[in-house]
Protein backbone atom coordinates (compact mmCIF):
# COMPACT_ATOMS: atom_id res chain seq x y z
CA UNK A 1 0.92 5.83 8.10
CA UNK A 2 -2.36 5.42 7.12
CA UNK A 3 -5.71 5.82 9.98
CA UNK A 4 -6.35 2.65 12.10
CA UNK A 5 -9.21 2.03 10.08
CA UNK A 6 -6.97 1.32 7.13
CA UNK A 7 -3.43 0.19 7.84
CA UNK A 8 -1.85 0.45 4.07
CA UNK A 9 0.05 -2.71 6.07
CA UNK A 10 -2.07 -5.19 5.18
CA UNK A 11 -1.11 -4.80 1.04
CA UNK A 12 2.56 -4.48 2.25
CA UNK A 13 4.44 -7.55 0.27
CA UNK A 14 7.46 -8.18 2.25
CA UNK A 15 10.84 -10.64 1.51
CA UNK A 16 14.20 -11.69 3.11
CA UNK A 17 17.14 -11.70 1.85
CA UNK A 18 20.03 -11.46 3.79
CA UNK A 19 21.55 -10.88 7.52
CA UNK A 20 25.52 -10.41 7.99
CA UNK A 21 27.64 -8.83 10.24
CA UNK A 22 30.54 -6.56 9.57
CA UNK A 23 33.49 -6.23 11.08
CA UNK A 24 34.89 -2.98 9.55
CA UNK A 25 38.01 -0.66 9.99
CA UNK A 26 38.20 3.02 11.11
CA UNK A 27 39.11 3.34 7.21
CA UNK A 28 35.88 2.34 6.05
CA UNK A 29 33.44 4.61 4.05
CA UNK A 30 30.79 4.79 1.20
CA UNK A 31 30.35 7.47 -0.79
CA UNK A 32 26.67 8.15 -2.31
CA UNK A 33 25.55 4.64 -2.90
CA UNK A 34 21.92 4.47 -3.82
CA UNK A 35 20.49 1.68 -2.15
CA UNK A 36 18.59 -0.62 -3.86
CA UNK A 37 16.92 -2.20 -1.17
CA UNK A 38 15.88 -1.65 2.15
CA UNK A 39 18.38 -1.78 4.75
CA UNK A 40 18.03 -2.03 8.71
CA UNK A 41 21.44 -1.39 10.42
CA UNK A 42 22.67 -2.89 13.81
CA UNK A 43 25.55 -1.01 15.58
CA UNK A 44 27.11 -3.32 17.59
CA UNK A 45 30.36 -1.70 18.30
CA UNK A 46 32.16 1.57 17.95
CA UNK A 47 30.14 4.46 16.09
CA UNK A 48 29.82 5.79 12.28
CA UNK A 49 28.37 9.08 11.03
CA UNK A 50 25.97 8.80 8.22
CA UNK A 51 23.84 11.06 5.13
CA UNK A 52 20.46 9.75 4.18
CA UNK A 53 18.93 11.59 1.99
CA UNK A 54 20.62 14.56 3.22
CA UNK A 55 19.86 14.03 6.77
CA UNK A 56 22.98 13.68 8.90
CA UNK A 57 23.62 12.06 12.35
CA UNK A 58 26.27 10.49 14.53
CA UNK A 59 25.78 6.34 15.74
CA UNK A 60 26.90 4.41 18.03
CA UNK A 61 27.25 1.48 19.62
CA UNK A 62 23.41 0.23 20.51
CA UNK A 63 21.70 2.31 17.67
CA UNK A 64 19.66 0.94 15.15
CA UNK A 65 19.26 2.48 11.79
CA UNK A 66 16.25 1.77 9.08
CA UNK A 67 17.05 2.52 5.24
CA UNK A 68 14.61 2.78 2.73
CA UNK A 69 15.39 1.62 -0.91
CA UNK A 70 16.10 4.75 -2.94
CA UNK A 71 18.02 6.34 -0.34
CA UNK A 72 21.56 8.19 -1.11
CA UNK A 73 23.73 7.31 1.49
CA UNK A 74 27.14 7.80 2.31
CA UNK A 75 28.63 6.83 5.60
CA UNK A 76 32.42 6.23 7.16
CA UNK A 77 33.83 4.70 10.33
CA UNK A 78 34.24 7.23 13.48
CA UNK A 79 36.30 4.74 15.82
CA UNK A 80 39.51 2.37 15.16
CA UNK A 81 36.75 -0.56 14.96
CA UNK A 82 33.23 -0.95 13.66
CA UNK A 83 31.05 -3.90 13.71
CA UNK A 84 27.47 -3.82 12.25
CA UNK A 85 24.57 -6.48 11.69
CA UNK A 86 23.15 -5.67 8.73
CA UNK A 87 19.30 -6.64 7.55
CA UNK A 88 18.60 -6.50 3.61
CA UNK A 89 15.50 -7.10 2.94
CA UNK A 90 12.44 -5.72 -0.12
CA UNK A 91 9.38 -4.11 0.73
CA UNK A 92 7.02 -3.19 -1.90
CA UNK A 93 2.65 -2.31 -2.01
CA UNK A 94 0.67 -3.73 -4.97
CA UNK A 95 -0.20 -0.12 -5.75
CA UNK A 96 0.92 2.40 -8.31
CA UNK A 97 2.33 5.71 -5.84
CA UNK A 98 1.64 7.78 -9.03
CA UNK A 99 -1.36 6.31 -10.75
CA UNK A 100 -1.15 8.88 -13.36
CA UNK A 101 2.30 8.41 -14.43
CA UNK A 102 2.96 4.90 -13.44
CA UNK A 103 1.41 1.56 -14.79
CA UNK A 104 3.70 -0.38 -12.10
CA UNK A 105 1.90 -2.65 -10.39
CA UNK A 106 3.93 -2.45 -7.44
CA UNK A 107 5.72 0.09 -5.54
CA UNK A 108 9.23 0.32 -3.27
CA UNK A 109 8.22 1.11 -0.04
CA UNK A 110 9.10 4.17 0.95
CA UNK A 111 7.03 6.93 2.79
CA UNK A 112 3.82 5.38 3.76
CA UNK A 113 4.85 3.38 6.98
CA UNK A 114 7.20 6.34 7.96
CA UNK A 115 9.93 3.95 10.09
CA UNK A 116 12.31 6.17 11.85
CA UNK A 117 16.05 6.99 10.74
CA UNK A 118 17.32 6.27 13.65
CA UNK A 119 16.27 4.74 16.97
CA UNK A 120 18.38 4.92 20.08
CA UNK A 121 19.64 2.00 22.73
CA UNK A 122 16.23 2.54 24.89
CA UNK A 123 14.21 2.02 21.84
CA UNK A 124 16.58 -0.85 19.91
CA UNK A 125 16.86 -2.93 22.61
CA UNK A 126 14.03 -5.26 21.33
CA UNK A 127 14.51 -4.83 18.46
CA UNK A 128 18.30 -5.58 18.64
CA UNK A 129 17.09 -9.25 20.39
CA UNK A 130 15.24 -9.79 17.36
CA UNK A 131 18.19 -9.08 14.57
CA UNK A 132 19.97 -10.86 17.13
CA UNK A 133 17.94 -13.69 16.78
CA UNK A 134 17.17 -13.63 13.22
CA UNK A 135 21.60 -13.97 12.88
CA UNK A 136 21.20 -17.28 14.57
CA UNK A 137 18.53 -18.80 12.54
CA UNK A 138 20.57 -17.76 9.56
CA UNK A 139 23.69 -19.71 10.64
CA UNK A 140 21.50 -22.58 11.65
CA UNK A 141 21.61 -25.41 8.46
CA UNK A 142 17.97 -26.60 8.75
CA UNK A 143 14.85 -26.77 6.63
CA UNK A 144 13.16 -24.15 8.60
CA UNK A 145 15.44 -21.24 8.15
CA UNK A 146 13.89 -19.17 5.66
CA UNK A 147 10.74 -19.20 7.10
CA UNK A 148 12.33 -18.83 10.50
CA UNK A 149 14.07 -15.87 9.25
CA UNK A 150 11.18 -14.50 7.31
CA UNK A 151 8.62 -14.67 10.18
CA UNK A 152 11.82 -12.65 12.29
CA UNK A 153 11.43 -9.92 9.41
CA UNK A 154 7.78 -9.32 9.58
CA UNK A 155 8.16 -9.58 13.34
CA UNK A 156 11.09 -6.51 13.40
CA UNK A 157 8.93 -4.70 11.23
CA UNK A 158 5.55 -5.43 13.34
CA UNK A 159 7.57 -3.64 15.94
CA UNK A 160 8.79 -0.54 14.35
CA UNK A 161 5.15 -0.35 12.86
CA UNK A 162 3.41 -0.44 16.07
CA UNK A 163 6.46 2.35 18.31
CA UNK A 164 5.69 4.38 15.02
CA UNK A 165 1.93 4.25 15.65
CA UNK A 166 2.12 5.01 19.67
CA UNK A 167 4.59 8.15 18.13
CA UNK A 168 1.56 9.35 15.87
CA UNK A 169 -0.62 8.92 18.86
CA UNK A 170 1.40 10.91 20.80
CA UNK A 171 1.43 13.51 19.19
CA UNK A 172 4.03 13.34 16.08
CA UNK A 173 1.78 13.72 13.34
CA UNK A 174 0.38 16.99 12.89
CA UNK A 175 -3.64 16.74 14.34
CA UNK A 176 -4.50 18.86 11.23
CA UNK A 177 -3.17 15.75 8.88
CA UNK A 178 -4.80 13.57 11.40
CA UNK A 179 -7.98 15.52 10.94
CA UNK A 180 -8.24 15.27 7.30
CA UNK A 181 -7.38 11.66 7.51
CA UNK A 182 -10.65 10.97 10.25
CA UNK A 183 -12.43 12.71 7.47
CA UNK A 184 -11.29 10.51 4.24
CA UNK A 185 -12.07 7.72 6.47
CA UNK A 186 -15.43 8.24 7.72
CA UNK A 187 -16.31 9.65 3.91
CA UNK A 188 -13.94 7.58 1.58
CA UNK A 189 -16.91 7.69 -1.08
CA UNK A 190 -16.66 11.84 -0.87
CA UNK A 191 -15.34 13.19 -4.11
CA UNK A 192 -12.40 15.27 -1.89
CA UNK A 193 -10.41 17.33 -3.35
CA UNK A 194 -7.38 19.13 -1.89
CA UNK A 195 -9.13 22.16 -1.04
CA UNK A 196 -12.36 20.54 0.68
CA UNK A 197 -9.51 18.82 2.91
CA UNK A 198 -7.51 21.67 3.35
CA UNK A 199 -10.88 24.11 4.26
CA UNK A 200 -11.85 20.79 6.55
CA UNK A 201 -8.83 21.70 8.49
CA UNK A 202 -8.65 25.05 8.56
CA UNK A 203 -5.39 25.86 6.61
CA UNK A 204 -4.81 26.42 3.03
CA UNK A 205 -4.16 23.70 0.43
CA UNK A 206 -0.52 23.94 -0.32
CA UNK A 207 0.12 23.67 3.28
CA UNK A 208 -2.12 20.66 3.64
CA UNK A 209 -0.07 18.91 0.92
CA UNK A 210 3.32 19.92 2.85
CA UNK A 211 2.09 18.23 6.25
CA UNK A 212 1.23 15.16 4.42
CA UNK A 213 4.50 14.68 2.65
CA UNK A 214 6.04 15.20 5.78
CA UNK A 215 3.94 13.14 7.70
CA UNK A 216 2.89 10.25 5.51
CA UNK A 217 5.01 10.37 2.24
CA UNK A 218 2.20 10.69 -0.11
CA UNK A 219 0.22 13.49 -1.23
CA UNK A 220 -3.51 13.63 0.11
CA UNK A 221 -5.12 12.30 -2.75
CA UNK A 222 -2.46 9.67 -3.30
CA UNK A 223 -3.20 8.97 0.12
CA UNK A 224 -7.07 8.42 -0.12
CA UNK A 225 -6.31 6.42 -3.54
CA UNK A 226 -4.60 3.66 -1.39
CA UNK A 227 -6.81 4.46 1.82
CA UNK A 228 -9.90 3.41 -0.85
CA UNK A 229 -7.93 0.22 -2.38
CA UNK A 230 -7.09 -0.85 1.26
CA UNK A 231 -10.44 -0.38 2.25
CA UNK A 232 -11.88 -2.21 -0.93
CA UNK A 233 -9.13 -5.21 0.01
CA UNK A 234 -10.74 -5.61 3.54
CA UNK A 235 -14.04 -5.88 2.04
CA UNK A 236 -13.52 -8.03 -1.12
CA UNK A 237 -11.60 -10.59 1.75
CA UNK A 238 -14.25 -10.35 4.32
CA UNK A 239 -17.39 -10.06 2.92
CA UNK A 240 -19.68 -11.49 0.47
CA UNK A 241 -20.84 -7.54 -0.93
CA UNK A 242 -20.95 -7.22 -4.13
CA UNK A 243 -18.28 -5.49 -6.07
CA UNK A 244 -20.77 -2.83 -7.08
CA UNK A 245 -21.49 -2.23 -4.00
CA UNK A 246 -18.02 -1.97 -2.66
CA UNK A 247 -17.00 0.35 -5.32
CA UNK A 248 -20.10 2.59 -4.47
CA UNK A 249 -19.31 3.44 -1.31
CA UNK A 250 -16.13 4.42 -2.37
CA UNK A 251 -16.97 6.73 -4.42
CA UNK A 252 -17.40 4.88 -7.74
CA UNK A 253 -20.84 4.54 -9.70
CA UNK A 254 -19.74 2.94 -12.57
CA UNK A 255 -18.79 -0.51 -11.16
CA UNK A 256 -16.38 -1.15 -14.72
CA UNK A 257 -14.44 1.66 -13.82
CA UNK A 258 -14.22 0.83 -10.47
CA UNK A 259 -12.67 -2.78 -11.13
CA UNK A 260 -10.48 -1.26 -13.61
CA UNK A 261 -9.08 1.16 -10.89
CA UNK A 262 -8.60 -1.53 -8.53
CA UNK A 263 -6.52 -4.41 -10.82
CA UNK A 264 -4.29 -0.55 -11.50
CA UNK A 265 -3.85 -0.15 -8.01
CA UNK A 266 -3.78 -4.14 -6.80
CA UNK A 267 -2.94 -6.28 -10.35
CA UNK A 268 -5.79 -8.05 -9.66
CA UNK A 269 -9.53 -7.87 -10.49
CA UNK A 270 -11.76 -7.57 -7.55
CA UNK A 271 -13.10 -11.14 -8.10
CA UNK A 272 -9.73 -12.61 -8.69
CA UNK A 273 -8.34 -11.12 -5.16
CA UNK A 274 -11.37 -11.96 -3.28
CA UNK A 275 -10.96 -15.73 -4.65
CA UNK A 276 -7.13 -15.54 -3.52
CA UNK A 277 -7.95 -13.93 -0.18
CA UNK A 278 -11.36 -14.08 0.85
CA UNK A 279 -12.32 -15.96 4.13
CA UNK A 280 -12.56 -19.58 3.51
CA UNK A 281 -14.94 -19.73 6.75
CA UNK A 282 -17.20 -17.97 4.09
CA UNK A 283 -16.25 -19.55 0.82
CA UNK A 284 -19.52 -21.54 0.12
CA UNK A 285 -21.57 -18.43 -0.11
CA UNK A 286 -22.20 -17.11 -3.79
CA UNK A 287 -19.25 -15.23 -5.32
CA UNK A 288 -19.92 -11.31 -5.89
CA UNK A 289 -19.75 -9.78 -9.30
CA UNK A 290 -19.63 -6.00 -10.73
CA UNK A 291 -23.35 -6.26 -12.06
């Protein structure tokens, strides 16, 4: 999860598409499906064992279960019965995860908001009301119900976003990651490398790289990239800088290079997304360019 002074949330690009329940028998099993989108899992009754990604762990009854797209998964039945509400939905950023490799424009969501496997019955319970919820809008016939059941989506999500941050504050991610992060953030136009980061925080570079993965999903410098075009967002939609000037602070002189970076990490120039999302309160002042 990225600092508080750049929630990665804000690019997130979210959609519904489904919510069903299941009513399944003790026969009932998949074997290494790959899942193509993201998947949050209501158990309602009875229990099933699951593998994610070679994680394993027993459910039950009261459990809720959060599935990345991408993930392996097989899963079977542990009781006679087996009923669970099922959430598809897609979550993507407008940023390349591997800007040297990739000339996506978009990326699955996977690592960067770090939801949980697997939450308990003390932790679900709200969230349960809100699948809950979300079931009856879907069986309601009315001209609301997508947005009804989008708005439920983003809400679930809002949730597990903000129990994932209070887990970070209390203590889940390591402090050294959380270190090095505080340091990105109050220097994003630093040329960092892995080592400065890892000699920041007092342990050696490979080690550094290990903690984020495990921590945040991305590498560190993958991590600054979209700390820098989250940070370049904010400013583009809430300001009247100029682009140069944005770009400057983060690190880029050459204010070309800088817009070119940013439509390969957002699809958009800098003046086209500040035209789709600045602040209308502020819309009669003079547009910024890169000069």
């Amino acid at each position: 999860m990225l600092a508080i002074d750049g929630r990665i949330t804000e690019a997130m690009q979210v959609r519904f598409m489904h919510i069903k329940q299941y009513d399944l028998p003790h026969t009932w099993r998949i074997e290494n499906r790959l899942l193509e989108y993201a998947v949050i899992w209501l158990i309602e009754a009875g229990a099933l064992e699951i593998e994610a990604d070679g994680d394993r762990l027993h459910s039950q009854a009261g459990d809720l279960l959060c599935l990345a797209s991408g993930t392996k998964l097989s899963a079977r039945a542990k009781t006679a019965s087996l009923r669970i509400l099922s959430l598809n939905y897609e979550a993507a950023f407008p940023l390349a995860v591997n800007s040297s490799t990739s000339t996506s424009r978009s990326s699955k969501w996977g690592g960067s908001l770090r939801l949980p496997l697997h939450c308990g019955p003390d932790t679900a319970a709200e969230l349960a009301a809100v699948m809950r919820g979300m079931r009856a809008d879907a069986a309601a016939d009315t001209a609301g119900r997508p947005l009804l059941l989008q708005a439920g989506l983003l809400r679930l999500l809002g949730l597990m976003a903000v129990g994932r941050e209070a887990d970070a504050e209390a203590g889940q991610t390591d402090t050294r990651v959380r270190e090095a992060i505080a340091h990105m953030t109050s220097r994003p136009g630093a040329a960092w490398t892995v080592q400065q980061l890892a000699e920041a925080v007092r342990i050696s570079g490979p080690h550094l790289r290990k903690l984020f993965l495990r921590d945040t999903g991305l590498p560190p410098l993958q991590y600054l990239h979209q700390l820098k075009a989250t940070m370049a967002m904010r400013r583009l939609a809430a300001s009247s800088e100029r682009v140069s000037e944005i770009g400057y602070t983060l690190g880029y002189a050459d204010a070309n290079y800088f817009a070119r970076m940013f439509k390969k990490w957002v699809g958009l120039s800098p003046q086209e997304y500040r035209k789709q999302h600045r602040d209308w309160m502020q819309s009669d002042q003079k547009e910024a360019d890169i000069n």
